[in-house]
Protein backbone atom coordinates (compact mmCIF):
# COMPACT_ATOMS: atom_id res chain seq x y z
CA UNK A 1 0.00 0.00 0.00
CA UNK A 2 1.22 3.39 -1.05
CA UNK A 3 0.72 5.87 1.99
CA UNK A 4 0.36 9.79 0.71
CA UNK A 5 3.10 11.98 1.08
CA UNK A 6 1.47 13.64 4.15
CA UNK A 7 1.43 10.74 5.73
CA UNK A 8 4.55 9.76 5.91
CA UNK A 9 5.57 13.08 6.95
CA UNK A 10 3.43 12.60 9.70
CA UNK A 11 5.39 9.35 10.61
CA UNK A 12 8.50 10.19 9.72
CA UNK A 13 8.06 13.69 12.52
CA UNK A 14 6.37 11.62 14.76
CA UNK A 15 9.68 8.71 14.69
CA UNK A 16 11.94 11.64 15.30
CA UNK A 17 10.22 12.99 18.19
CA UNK A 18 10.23 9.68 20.16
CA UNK A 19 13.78 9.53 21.41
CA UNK A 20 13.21 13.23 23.14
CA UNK A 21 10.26 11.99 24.46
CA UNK A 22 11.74 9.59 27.62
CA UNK A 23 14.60 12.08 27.43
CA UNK A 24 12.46 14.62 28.69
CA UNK A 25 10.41 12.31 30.58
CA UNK A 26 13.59 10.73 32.57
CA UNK A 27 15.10 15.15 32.82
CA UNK A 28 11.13 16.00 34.55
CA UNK A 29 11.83 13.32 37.52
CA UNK A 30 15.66 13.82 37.69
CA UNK A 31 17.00 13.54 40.57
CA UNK A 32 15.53 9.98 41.02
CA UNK A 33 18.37 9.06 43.59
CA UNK A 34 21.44 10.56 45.23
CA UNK A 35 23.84 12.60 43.46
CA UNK A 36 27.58 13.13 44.05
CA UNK A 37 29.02 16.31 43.93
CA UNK A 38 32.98 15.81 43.38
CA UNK A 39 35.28 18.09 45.18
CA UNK A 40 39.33 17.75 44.17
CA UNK A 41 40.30 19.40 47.50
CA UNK A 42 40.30 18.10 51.16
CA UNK A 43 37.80 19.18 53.42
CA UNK A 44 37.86 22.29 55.33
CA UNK A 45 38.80 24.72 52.15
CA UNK A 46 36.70 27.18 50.50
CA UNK A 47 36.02 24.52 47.85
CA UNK A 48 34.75 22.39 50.27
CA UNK A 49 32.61 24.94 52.03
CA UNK A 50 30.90 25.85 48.70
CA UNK A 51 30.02 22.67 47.92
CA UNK A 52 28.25 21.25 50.87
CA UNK A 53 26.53 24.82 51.08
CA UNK A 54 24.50 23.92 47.36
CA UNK A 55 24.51 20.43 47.88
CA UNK A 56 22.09 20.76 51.10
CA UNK A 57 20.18 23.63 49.21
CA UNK A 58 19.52 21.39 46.27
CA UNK A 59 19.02 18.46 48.73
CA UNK A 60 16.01 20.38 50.31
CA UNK A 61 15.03 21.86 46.86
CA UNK A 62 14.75 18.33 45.30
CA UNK A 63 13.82 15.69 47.43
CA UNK A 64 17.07 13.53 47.17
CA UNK A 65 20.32 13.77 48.73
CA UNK A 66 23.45 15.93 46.82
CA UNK A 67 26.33 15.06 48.61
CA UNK A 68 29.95 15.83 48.80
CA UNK A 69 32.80 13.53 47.92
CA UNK A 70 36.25 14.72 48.75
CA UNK A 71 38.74 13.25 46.26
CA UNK A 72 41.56 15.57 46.25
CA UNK A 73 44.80 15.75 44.47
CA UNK A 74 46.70 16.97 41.80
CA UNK A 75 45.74 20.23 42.14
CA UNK A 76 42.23 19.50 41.93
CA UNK A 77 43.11 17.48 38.78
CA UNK A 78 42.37 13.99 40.12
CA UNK A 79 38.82 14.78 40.88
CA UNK A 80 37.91 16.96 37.39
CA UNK A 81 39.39 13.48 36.11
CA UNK A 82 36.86 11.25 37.75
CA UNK A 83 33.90 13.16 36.68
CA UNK A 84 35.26 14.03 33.26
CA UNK A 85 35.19 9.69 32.73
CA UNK A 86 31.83 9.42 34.71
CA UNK A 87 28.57 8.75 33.03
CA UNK A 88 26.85 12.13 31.91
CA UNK A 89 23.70 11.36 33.58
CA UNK A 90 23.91 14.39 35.82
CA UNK A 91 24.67 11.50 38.79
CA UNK A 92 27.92 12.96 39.15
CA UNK A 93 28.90 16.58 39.46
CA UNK A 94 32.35 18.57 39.96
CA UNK A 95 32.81 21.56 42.20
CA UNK A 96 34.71 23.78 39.73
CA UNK A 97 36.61 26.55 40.74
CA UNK A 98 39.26 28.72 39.38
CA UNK A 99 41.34 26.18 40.20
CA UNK A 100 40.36 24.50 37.13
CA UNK A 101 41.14 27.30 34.99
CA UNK A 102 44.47 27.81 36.70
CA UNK A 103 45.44 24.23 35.63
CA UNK A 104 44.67 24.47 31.79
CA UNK A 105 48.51 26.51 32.07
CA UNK A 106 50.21 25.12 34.87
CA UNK A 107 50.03 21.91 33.61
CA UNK A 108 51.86 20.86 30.72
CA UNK A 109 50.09 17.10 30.23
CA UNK A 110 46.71 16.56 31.41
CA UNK A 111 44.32 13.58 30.54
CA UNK A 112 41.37 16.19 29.31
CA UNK A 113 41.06 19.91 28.38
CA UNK A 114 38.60 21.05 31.11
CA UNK A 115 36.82 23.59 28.49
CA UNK A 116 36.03 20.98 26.13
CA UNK A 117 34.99 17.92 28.64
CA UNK A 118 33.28 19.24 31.00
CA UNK A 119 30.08 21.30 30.66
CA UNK A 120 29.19 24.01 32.40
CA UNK A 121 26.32 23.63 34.47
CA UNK A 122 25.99 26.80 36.31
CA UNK A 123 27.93 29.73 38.86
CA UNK A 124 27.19 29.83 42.58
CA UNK A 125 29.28 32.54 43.54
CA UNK A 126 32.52 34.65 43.70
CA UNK A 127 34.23 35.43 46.78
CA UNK A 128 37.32 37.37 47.79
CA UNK A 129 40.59 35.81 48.87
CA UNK A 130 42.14 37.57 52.36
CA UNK A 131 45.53 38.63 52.60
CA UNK A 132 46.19 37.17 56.05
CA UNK A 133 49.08 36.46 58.64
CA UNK A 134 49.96 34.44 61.41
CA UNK A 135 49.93 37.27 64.80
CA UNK A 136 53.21 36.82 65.46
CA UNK A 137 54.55 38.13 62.42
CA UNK A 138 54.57 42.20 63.50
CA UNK A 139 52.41 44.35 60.04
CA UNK A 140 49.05 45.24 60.20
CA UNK A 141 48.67 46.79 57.02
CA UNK A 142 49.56 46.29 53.19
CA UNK A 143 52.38 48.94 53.18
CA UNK A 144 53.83 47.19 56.60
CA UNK A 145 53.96 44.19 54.98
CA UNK A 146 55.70 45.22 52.05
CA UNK A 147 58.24 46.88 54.10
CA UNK A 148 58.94 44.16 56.58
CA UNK A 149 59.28 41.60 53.55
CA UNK A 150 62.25 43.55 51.60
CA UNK A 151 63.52 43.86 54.61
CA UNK A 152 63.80 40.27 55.50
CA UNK A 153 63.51 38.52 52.23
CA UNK A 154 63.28 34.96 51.27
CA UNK A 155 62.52 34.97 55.21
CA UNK A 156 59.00 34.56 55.10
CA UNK A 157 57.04 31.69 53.85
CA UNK A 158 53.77 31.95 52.07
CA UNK A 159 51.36 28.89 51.96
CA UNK A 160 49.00 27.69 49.16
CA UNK A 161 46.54 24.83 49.02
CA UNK A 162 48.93 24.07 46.24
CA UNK A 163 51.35 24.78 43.35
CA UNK A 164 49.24 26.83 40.46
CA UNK A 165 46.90 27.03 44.05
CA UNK A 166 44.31 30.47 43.79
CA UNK A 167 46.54 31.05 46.64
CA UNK A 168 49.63 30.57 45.07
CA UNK A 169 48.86 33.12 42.24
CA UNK A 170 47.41 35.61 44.05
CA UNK A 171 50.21 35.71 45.86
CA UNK A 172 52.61 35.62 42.78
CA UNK A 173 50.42 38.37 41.29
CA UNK A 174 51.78 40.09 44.48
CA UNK A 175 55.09 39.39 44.46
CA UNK A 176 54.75 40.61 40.98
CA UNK A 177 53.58 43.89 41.36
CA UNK A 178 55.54 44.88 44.66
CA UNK A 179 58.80 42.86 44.67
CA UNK A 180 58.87 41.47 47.53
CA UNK A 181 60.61 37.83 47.65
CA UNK A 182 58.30 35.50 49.55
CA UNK A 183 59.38 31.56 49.70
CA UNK A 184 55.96 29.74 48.35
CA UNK A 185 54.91 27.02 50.46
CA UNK A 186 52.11 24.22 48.26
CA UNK A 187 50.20 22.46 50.92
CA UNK A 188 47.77 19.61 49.86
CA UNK A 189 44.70 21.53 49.99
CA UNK A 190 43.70 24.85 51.57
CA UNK A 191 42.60 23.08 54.87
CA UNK A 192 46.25 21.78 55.85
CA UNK A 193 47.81 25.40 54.77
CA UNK A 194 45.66 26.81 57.02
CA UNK A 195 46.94 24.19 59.99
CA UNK A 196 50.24 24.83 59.68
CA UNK A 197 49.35 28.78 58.92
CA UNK A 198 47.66 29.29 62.51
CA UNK A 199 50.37 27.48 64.02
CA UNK A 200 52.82 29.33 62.53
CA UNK A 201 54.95 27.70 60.82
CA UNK A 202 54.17 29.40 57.71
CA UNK A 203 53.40 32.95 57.89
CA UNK A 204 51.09 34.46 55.40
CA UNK A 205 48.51 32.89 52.77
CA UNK A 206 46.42 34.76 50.52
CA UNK A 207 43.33 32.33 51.21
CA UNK A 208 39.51 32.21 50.38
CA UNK A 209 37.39 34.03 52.68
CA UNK A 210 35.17 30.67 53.40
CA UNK A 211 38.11 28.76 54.69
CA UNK A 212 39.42 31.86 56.58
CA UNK A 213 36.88 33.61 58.15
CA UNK A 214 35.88 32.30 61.37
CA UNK A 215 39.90 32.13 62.61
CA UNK A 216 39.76 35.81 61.30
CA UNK A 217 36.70 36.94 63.47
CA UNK A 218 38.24 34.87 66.47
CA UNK A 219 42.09 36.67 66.24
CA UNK A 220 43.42 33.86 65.47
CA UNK A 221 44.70 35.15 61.70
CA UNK A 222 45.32 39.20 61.52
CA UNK A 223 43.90 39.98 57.97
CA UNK A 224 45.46 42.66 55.93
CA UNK A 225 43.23 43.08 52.68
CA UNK A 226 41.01 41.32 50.54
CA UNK A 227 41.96 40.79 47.41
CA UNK A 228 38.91 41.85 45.45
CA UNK A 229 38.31 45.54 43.52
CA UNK A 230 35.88 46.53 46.06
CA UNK A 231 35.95 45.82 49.62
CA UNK A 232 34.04 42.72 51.50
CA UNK A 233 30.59 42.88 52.68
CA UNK A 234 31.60 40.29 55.31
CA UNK A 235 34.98 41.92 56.32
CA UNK A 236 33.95 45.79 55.41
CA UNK A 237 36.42 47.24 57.51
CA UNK A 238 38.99 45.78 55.57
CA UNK A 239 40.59 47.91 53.01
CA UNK A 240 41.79 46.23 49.35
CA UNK A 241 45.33 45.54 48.51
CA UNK A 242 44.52 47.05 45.43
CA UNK A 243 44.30 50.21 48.11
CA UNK A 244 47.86 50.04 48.26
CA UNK A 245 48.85 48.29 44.92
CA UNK A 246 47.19 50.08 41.83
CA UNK A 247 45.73 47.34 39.67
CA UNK A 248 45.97 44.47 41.93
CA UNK A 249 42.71 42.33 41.35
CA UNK A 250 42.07 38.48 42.75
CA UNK A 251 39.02 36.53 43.40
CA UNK A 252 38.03 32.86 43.60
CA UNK A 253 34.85 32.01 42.63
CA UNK A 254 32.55 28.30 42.43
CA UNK A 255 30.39 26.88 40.03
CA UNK A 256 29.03 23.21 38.93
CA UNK A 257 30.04 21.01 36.30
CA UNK A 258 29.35 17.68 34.70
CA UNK A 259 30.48 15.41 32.16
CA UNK A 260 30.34 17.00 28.52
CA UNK A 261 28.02 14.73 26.88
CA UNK A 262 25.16 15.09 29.80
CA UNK A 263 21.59 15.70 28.53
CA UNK A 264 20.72 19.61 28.12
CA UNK A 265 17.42 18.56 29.70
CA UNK A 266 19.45 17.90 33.42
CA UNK A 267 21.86 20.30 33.03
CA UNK A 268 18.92 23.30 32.45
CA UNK A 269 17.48 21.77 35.05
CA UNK A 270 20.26 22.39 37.37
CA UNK A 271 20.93 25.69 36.14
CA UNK A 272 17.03 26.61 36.99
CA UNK A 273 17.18 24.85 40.82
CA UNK A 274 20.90 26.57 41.27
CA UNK A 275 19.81 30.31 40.28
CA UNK A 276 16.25 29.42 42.63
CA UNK A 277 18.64 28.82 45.70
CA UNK A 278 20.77 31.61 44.55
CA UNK A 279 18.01 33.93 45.00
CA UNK A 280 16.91 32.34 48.12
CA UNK A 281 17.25 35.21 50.55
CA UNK A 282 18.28 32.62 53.63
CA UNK A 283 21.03 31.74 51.04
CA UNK A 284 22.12 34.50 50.29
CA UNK A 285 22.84 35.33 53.99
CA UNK A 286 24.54 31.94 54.85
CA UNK A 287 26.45 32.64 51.53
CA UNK A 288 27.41 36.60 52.79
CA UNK A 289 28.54 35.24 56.16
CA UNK A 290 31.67 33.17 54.48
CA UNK A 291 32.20 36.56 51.96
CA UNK A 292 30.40 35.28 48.82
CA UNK A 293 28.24 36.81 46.63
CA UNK A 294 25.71 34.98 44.80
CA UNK A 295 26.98 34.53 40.77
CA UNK A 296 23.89 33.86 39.34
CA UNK A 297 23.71 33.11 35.31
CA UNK A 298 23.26 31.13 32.54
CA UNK A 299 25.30 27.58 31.11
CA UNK A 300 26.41 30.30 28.23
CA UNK A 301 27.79 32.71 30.95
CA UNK A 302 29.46 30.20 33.42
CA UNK A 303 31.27 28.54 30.37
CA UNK A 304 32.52 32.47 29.62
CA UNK A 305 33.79 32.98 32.90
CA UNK A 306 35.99 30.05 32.52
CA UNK A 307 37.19 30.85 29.08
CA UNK A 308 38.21 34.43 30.13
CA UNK A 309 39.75 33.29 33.71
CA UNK A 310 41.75 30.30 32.05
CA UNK A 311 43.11 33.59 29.74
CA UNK A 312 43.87 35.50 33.11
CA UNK A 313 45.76 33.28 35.49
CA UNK A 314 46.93 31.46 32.15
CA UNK A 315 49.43 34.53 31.48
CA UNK A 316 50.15 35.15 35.47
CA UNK A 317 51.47 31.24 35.28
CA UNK A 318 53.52 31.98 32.35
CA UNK A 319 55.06 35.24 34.03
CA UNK A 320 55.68 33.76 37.23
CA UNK A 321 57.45 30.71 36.11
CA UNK A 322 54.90 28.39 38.68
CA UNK A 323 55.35 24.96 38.27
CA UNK A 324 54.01 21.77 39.50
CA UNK A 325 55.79 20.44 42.56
């Protein structure tokens, strides 16, 4: 039998619409069990703080549990890794940070190019890193700093959460731009830095608010400056080193990602339920009590921000001469 023209038209439109048809179906009632959100630091960092702040939002928002899975090393590397080889189902999610587009330059050999394998899924916020010191070491401001450094250089030891560490560039953009010789100090994650920096056995870090805070409010850190344009709505009587340093600029910031080849359906899903908790006032306030401020955007936007940071820190890696250690 000969069907019209029309007809098969009609099939043919109504064949191609099937496969989108359980896709969206199987996007409407994701999350249908517990999702892991992959973080490539330890715990206790600013990484780690941002995550487990949006996984319980989204846990509450969506009726199944996010969670947080430490696996760090590498630089963060080791982690991006595991979820670049994951299954893009939207099961498994990575904590990026500007970590991640630190790395694209700092590392000469990697098993992916983060821009091309992993998809943006969406920001969660930007945050200022604190120029801090142990009390013992005798500046309270930028200028005092400087001074006591060139006067006792190579004497005093800067920690990181890492080589190629936001830390670790931030505080090479420093040395940069005032001279001063500073002996850089990687850690394995932010958390361990910060040990070893309240103890004082390392004696300034240019850490994440997040991680920092608290041992700031308490006296336990003296902070000098943040490192942002403007000044901190969680540490406003701080002034910025760019105060003191004309064109000195540094922030971390957070976002999601997942493997590249994940359904659009799940990851504009995730986009939607991450800019809802981003507008959450209650949020918002738990967010502004660590220093962030909410980065609300599209998958388009997010994936900008990383192009035009790996550009950034890309040419402060070259300049510096930062290596992996």
């Amino acid at each position: 039998m000969k069907l019209p023209r029309r007809r098969i038209l009609h099939l043919a439109a109504s064949a191609a619409a099937l496969p989108a048809l359980p896709r969206f179906a199987w996007a409407q009632s994701y999350p249908s069990r517990p999702v892991r959100i992959i973080v490539g630091t330890p715990a206790g960092g600013g990484i780690d703080i941002a995550a487990r702040l949006i996984a319980q939002a989204l846990s509450e928002r969506l009726g199944q549990q996010f969670y947080v899975e430490n696996r760090p090393g590498a630089g963060t590397n080791t982690g991006a890794e595991l979820v670049v080889r994951a299954a893009p189902d939207g099961y498994m999610l990575f904590l990026v940070s500007a970590a991640n587009a630190i790395n694209a330059t700092l590392y000469e050999t990697l098993n992916f190019n983060f821009i091309r394998d992993i998809a943006p899924v969406a920001s969660i916020a930007r945050v200022p890193q604190v120029m801090e010191v142990n009390p013992s070491v005798p500046v309270r401001t930028v200028p005092e700093f400087i001074a006591h450094a060139k006067a006792n250089p190579g004497k005093l030891n800067m920690a990181s959460a890492g080589s190629g560490s936001v830390q670790q560039v931030a505080g090479e953009l420093f040395k940069m731009m005032t001279g001063v010789d500073m002996v850089h100090v990687p850690y394995k994650g932010a958390g361990p830095a910060l040990v070893d920096l309240l103890g004082g056995q390392v004696q300034v870090m240019f850490d994440t608010t997040p991680g920092s805070i608290e041992h700031i409010r308490a006296g336990k850190l003296r902070a000098l400056a943040v490192t942002t344009a403007s000044r901190s709505g969680a540490l406003p009587e701080l002034p910025t080193v760019g105060d003191f340093v004309p064109g000195y600029e540094a922030s971390q910031w957070y976002g999601l990602g997942a493997p590249r080849t994940t359904p659009s359906e799940v990851i504009d899903k995730l986009n939607k339920e991450v800019n809802a908790v981003l507008a959450d006032p209650k949020f918002r306030a738990r967010l502004a009590e660590v220093g962030g401020t909410p980065l609300a955007g599209t998958t388009a936007d997010f994936g900008k921000l990383i192009v035009d940071d790996t550009d950034k820190w890309g040419k402060v890696v070259k300049f510096s001469g930062a290596k992996v250690e």
